[in-house]
Protein backbone atom coordinates (compact mmCIF):
# COMPACT_ATOMS: atom_id res chain seq x y z
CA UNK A 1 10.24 -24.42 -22.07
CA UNK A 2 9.16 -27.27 -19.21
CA UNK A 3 5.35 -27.14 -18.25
CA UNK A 4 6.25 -25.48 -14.75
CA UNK A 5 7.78 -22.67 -16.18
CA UNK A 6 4.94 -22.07 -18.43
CA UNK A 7 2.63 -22.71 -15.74
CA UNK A 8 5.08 -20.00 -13.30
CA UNK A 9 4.87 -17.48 -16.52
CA UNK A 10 1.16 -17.80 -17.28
CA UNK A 11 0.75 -16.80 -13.26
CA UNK A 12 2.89 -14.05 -13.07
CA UNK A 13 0.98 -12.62 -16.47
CA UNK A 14 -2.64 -13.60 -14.42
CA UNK A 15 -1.50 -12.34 -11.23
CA UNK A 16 1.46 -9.96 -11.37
CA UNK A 17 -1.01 -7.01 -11.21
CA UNK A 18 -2.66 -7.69 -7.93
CA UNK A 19 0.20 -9.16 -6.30
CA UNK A 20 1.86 -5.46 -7.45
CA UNK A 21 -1.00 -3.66 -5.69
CA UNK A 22 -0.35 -5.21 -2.63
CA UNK A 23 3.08 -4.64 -2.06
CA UNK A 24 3.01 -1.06 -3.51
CA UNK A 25 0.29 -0.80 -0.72
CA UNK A 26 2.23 -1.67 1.97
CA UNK A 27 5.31 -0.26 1.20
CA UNK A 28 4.08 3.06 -0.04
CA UNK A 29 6.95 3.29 -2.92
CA UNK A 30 6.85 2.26 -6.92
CA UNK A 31 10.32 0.65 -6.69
CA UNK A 32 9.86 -1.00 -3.18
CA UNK A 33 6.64 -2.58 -4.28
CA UNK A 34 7.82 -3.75 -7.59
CA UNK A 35 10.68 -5.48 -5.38
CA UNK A 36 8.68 -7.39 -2.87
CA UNK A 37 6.23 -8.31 -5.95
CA UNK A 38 9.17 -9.64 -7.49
CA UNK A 39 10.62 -11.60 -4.09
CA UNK A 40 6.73 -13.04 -4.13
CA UNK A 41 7.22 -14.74 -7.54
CA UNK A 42 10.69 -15.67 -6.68
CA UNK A 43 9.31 -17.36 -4.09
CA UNK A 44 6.77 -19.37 -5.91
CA UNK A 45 9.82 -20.00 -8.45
CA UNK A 46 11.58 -21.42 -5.56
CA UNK A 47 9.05 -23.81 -4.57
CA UNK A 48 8.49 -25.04 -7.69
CA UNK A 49 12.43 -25.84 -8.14
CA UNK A 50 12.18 -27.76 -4.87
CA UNK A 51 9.44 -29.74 -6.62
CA UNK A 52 6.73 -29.04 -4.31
CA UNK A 53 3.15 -29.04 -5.52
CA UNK A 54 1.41 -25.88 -6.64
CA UNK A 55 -0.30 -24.43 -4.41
CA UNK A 56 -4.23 -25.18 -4.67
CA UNK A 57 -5.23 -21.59 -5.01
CA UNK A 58 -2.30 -19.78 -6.70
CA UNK A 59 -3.27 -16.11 -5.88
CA UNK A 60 -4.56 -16.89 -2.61
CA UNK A 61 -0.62 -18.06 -2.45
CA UNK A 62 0.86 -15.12 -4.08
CA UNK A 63 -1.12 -12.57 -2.24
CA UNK A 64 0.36 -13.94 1.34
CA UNK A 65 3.71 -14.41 -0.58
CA UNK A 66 2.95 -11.04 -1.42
CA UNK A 67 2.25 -9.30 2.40
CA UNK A 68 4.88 -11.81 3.58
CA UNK A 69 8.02 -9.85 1.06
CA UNK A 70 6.46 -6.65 1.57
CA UNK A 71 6.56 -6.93 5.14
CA UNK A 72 10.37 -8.57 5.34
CA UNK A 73 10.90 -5.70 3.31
CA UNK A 74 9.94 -3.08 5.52
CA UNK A 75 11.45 -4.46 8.37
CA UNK A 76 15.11 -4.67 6.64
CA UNK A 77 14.99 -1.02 5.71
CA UNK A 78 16.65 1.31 8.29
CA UNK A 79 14.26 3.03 10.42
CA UNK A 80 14.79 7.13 9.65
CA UNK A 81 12.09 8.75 11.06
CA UNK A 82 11.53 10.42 14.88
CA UNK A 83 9.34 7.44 15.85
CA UNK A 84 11.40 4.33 14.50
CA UNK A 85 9.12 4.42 11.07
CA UNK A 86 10.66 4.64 7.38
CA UNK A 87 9.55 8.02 6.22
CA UNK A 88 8.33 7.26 2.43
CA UNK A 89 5.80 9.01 -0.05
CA UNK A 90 3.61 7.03 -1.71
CA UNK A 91 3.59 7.47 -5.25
CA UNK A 92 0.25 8.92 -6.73
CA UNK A 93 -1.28 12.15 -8.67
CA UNK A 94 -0.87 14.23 -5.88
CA UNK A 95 2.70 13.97 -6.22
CA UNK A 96 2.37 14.61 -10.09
CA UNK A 97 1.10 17.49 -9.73
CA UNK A 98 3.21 20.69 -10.86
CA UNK A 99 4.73 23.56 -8.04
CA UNK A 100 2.63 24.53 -5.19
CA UNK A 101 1.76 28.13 -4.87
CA UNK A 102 2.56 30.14 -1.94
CA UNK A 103 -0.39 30.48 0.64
CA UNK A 104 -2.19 33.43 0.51
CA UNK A 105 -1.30 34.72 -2.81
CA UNK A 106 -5.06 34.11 -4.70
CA UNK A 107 -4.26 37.44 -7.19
CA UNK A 108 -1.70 36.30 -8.51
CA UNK A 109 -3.40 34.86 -11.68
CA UNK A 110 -2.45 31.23 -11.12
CA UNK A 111 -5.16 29.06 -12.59
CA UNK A 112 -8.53 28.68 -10.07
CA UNK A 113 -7.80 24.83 -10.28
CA UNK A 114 -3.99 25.08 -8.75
CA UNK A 115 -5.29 26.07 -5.48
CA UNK A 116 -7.19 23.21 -5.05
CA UNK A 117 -4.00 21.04 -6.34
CA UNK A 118 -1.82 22.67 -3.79
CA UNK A 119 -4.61 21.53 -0.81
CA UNK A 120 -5.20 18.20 -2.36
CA UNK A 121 -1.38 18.02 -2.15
CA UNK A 122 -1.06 19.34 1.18
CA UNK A 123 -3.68 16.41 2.45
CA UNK A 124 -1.96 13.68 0.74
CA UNK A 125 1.18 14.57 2.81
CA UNK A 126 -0.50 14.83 5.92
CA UNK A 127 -2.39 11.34 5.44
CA UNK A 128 1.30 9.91 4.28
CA UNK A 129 2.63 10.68 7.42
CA UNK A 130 -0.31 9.67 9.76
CA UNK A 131 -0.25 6.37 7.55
CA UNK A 132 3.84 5.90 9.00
CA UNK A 133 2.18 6.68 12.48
CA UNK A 134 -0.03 4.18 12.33
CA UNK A 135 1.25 0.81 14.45
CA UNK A 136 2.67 -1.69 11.79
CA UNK A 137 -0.99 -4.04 12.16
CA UNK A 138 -3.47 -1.24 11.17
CA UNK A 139 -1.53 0.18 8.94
CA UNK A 140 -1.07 -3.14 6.64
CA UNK A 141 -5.00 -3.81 7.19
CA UNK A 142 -5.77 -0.27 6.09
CA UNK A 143 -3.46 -0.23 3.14
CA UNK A 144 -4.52 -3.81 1.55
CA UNK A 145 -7.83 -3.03 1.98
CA UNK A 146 -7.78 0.91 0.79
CA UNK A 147 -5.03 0.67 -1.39
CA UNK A 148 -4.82 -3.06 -2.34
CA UNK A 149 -8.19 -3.09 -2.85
CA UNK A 150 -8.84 -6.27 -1.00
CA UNK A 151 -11.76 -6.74 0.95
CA UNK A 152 -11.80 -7.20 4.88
CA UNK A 153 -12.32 -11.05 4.42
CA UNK A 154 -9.64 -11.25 2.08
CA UNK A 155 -7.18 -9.23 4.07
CA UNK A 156 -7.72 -11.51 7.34
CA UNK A 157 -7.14 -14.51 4.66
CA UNK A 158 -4.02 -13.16 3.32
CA UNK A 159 -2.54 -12.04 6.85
CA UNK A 160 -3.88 -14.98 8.54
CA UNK A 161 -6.19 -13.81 10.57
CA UNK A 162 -9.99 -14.01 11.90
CA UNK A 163 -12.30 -11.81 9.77
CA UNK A 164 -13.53 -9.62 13.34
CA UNK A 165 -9.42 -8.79 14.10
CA UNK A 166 -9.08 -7.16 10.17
CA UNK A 167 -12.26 -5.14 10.96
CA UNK A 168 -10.90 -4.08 14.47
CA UNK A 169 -7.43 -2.91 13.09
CA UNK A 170 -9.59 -1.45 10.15
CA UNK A 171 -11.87 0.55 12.23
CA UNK A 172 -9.20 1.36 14.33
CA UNK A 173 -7.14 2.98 11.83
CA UNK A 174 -9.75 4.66 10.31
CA UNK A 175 -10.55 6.45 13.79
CA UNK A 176 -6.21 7.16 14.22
CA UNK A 177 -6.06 8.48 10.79
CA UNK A 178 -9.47 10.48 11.42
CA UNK A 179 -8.64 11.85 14.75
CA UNK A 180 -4.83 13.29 13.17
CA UNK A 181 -6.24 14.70 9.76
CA UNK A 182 -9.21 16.06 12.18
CA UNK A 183 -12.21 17.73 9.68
CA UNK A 184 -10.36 17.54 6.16
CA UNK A 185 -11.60 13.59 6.05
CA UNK A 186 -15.24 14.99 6.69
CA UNK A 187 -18.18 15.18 4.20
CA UNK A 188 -18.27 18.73 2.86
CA UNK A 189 -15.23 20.01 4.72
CA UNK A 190 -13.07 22.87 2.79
CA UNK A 191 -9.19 22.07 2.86
């Protein structure tokens, strides 16, 4: 095996984690995320076939590579939804979760736990699909820094941007996603 491809595999072992998070993030699917991760490597691969140098800070690299494929992505899907957006669900427990039990049927001896399931359930859907509402800009910022984990600095640095326009689309979406999910995102609220 040449030293670049040992140098490419030890990366994608480092990195392939994070640069999964991001993309899964963004997209909002397990199988589109593990796609665009893959483009991302593929197009560090390419780069290094072309002999160009390695980038100086690989996973600062990989993590634009990563937003970059995630966001091609998303554009090349067919919009399907009322408003022009791809209507996914993000994969997660809520979704693991078994049957939901009809409303208003507390006697029926389902477990005490189940009813709380079925709301947690019911307010992952809702902030799915006022996450696809969300303009293309906040909704990236939002879901690298929620569910990529990256912080604000970091997200302007991977979407090449100033640090004060990642904590404007931040706090923006926080307010759009606040104002459509109204008082379930409050402290102490009962879904």
């Amino acid at each position: 095996m040449s030293a670049a491809a040992e140098r490419f595999d030890r990366l994608v072992a480092e990195h392939h984690g994070a640069v999964l998070r991001i993309c899964r993030s963004i997209l909002r699917e397990e199988h589109l995320g593990r796609d665009a991760a893959q483009e991302a490597f593929l197009r560090l691969w390419r780069r290094v076939e072309r002999a160009e140098p390695w980038p100086d800070r690989p996973l600062a690299w990989l993590r634009r590579a990563a937003v970059s494929a995630a966001i091609d992505l998303r554009r090349r899907r067919a919009p399907d939804g009322p408003d022009g957006t791809v209507s996914t669900v993000a994969p997660g427990p809520a979704r693991a979760t078994g049957a939901t039990p009809a409303p208003g049927k507390r006697g029926t001896g389902a477990a005490p736990g189940a009813w709380r399931d079925a709301a947690d359930r019911e307010l992952f859907h809702r902030l799915e699909a006022a996450l696809a509402r969300l303009p293309d800009g906040q909704r990236t910022v939002f879901s690298l820094r929620h569910d990529g984990g990256l912080s604000l600095r970091e997200v302007a640095a991977v979407l090449g941007v100033s640090t004060s326009t990642a904590k404007t689309q931040f706090a923006r979406a926080c307010l759009r996603l606040q104002a459509s999910l109204g008082s379930d995102l409050e402290p102490g609220s009962e879904a």
